[in-house]
Protein backbone atom coordinates (compact mmCIF):
# COMPACT_ATOMS: atom_id res chain seq x y z
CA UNK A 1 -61.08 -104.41 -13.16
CA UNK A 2 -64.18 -103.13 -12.09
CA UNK A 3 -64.37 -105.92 -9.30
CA UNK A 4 -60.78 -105.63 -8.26
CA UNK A 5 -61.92 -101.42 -7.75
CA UNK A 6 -64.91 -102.43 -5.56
CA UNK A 7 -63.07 -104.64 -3.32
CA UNK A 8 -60.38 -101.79 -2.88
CA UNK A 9 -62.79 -99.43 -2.02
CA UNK A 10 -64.63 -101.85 0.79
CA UNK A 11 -61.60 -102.95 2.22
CA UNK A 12 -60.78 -99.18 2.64
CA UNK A 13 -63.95 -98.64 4.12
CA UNK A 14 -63.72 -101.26 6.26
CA UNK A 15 -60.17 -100.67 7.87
CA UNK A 16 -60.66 -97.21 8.25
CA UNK A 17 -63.81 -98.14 9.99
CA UNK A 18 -62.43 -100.78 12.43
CA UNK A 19 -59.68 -98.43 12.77
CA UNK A 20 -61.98 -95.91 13.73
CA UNK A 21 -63.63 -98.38 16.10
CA UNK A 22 -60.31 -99.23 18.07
CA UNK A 23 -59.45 -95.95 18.60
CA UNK A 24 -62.84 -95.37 20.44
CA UNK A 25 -62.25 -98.77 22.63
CA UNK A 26 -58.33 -97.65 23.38
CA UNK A 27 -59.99 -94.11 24.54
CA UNK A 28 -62.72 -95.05 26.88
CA UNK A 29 -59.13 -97.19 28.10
CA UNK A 30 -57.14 -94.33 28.50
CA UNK A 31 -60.38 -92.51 30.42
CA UNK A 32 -60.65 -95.19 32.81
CA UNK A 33 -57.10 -95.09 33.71
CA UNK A 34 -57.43 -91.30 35.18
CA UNK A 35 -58.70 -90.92 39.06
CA UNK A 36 -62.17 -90.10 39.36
CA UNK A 37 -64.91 -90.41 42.45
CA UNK A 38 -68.06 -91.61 40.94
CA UNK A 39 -71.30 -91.65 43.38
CA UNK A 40 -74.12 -93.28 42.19
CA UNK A 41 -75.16 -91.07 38.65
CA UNK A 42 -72.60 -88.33 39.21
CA UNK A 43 -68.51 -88.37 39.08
CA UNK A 44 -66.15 -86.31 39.76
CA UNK A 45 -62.62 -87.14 36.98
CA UNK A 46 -59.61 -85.30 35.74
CA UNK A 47 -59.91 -85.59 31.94
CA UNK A 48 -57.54 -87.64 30.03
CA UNK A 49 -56.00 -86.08 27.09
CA UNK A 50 -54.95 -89.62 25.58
CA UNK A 51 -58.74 -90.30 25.76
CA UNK A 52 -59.23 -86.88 23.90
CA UNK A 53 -57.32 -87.19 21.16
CA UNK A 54 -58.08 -90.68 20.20
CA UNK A 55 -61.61 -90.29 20.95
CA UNK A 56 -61.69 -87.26 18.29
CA UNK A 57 -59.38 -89.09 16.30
CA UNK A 58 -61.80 -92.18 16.03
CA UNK A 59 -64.95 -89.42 15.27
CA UNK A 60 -63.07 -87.75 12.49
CA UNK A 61 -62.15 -91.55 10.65
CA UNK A 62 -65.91 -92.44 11.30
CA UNK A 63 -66.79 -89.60 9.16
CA UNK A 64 -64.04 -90.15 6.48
CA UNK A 65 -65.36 -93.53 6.04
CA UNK A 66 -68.83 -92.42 5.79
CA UNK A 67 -68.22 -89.44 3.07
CA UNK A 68 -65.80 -91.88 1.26
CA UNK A 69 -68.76 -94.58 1.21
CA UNK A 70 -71.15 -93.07 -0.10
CA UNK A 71 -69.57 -90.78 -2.58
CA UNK A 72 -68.27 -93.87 -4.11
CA UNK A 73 -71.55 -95.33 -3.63
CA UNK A 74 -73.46 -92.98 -5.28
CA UNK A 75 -77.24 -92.28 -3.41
CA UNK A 76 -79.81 -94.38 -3.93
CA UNK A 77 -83.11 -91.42 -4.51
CA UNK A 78 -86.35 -93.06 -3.76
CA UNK A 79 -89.03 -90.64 -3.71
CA UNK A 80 -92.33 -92.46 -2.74
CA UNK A 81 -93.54 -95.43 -0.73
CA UNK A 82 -94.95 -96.48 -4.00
CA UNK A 83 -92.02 -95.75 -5.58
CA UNK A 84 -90.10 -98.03 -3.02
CA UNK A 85 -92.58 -100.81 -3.38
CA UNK A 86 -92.06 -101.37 -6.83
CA UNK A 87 -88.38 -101.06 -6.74
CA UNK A 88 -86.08 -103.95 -7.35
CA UNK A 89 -84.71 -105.77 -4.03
CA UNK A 90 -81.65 -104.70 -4.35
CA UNK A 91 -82.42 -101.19 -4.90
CA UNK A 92 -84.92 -101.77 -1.81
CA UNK A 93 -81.94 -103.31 0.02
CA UNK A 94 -79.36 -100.19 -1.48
CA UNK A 95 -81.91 -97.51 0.53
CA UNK A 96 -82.21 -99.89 4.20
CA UNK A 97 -78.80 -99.83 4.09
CA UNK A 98 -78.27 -96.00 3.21
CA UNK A 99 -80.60 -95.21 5.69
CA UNK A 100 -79.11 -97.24 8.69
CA UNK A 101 -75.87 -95.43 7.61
CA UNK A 102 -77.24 -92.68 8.53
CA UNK A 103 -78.37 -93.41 11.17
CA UNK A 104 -75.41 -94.93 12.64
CA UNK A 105 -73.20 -92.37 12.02
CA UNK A 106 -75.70 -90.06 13.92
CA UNK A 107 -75.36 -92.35 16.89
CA UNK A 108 -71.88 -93.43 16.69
CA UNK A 109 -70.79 -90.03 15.99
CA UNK A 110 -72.80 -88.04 18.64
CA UNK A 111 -71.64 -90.73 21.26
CA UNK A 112 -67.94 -90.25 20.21
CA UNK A 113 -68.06 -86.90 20.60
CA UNK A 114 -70.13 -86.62 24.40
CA UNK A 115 -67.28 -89.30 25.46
CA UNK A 116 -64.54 -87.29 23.51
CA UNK A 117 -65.83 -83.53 25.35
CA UNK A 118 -66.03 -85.26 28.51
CA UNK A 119 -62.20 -85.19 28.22
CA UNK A 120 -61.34 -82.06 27.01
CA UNK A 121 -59.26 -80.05 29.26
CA UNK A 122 -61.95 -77.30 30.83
CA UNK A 123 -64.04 -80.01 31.46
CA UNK A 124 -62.31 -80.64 35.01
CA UNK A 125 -65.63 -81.23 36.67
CA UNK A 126 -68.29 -83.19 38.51
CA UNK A 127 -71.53 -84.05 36.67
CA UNK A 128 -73.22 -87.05 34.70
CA UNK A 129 -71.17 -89.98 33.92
CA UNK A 130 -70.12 -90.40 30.81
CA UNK A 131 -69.33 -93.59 31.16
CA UNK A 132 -68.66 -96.17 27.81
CA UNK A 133 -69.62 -93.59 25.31
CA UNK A 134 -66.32 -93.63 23.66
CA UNK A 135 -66.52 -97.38 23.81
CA UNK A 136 -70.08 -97.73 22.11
CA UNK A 137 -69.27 -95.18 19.57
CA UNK A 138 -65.82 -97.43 18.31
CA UNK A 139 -68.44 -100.67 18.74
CA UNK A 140 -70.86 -98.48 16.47
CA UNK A 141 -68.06 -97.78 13.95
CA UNK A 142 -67.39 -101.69 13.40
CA UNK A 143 -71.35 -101.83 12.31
CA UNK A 144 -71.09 -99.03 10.17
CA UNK A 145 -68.39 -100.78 8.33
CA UNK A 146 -70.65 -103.55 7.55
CA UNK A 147 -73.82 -101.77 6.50
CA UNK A 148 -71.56 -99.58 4.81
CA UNK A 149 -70.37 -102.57 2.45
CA UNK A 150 -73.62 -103.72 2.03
CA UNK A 151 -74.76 -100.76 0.69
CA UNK A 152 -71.91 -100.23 -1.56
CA UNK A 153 -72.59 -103.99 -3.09
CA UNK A 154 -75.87 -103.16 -3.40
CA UNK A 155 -75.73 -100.08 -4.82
CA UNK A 156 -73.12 -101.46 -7.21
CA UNK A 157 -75.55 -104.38 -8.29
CA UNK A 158 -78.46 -101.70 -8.67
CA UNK A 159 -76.42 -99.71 -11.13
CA UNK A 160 -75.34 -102.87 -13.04
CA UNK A 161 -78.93 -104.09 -13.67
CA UNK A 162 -79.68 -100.25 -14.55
CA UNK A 163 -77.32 -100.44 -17.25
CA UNK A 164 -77.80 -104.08 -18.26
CA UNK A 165 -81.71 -103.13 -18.40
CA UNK A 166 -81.38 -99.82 -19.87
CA UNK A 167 -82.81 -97.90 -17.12
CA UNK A 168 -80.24 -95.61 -17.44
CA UNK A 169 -79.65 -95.00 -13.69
CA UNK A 170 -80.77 -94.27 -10.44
């Protein structure tokens, strides 16, 4: 039962990452189908609401699916390069994978968002492109889903040989 659980919960990951992930592609789509000017650096665009609303809808399913990962995942708390050294690989594998969570969410969020305010309605003006943020961010979204089942497996594995060892947890 246990195994049928942890499939569940990666396939949910994963669709409402790849979900997440087309709704960023269809919105840098919608923004390219609005009339803009662009010279060189700078453009000058009307913003698309379509583009807005999936573009913040894709952001807010990127962080469901990171919150839902790793609360099911539990955290993997590694305190020490020492401490890391000596810890089993998949513990060692369990923290990479945490960590490059992290850190795309920070980028695949924060790009989502820039392409998603670039649309909002005030922001009828010339400036910086902002071109294939909203596009990165959804390509961003279908890597989190992957790291983000790899660290749930391998968190899953380092609580199994916790208890199968004794260790008694994390």
């Amino acid at each position: 039962m246990v195994k049928l659980g942890g499939i569940v919960v990666c396939l949910l990951v994963v669709s409402i990452d790849v979900v997440a992930g087309i709704l960023g592609i269809q919105a840098e789509i919608a923004q390219n189908k609005v009339k803009h000017l662009r010279l060189w650096i700078f453009e000058c665009r009307d913003p698309s609401e379509d583009a807005f609303k999936l573009g913040l809808a894709a952001a807010a399913l990127l962080g469901l699916a990171h919150v839902l990962a790793n609360l099911i995942g539990g955290c993997m708390c590694i305190c020490s390069q020492q401490e890391l050294q000596s810890a089993s690989p998949n513990k060692q594998l369990s923290v990479a994978c945490f960590f490059f969570t992290w850190i795309i969410l920070a980028v695949g969020l924060s790009m989502l968002v820039i392409g998603t305010l670039s649309n909002n309605k005030s922001r009828a003006s010339c400036g910086f492109t902002h071109h294939h943020f909203l596009s990165i961010g959804g390509i961003l979204c279908f890597v989190h889903a992957l790291f983000s089942v790899a660290y749930y497996v391998s968190a899953t594995a380092v609580f199994s040989e916790d208890q199968k060892y004794g260790h008694g947890g994390a």
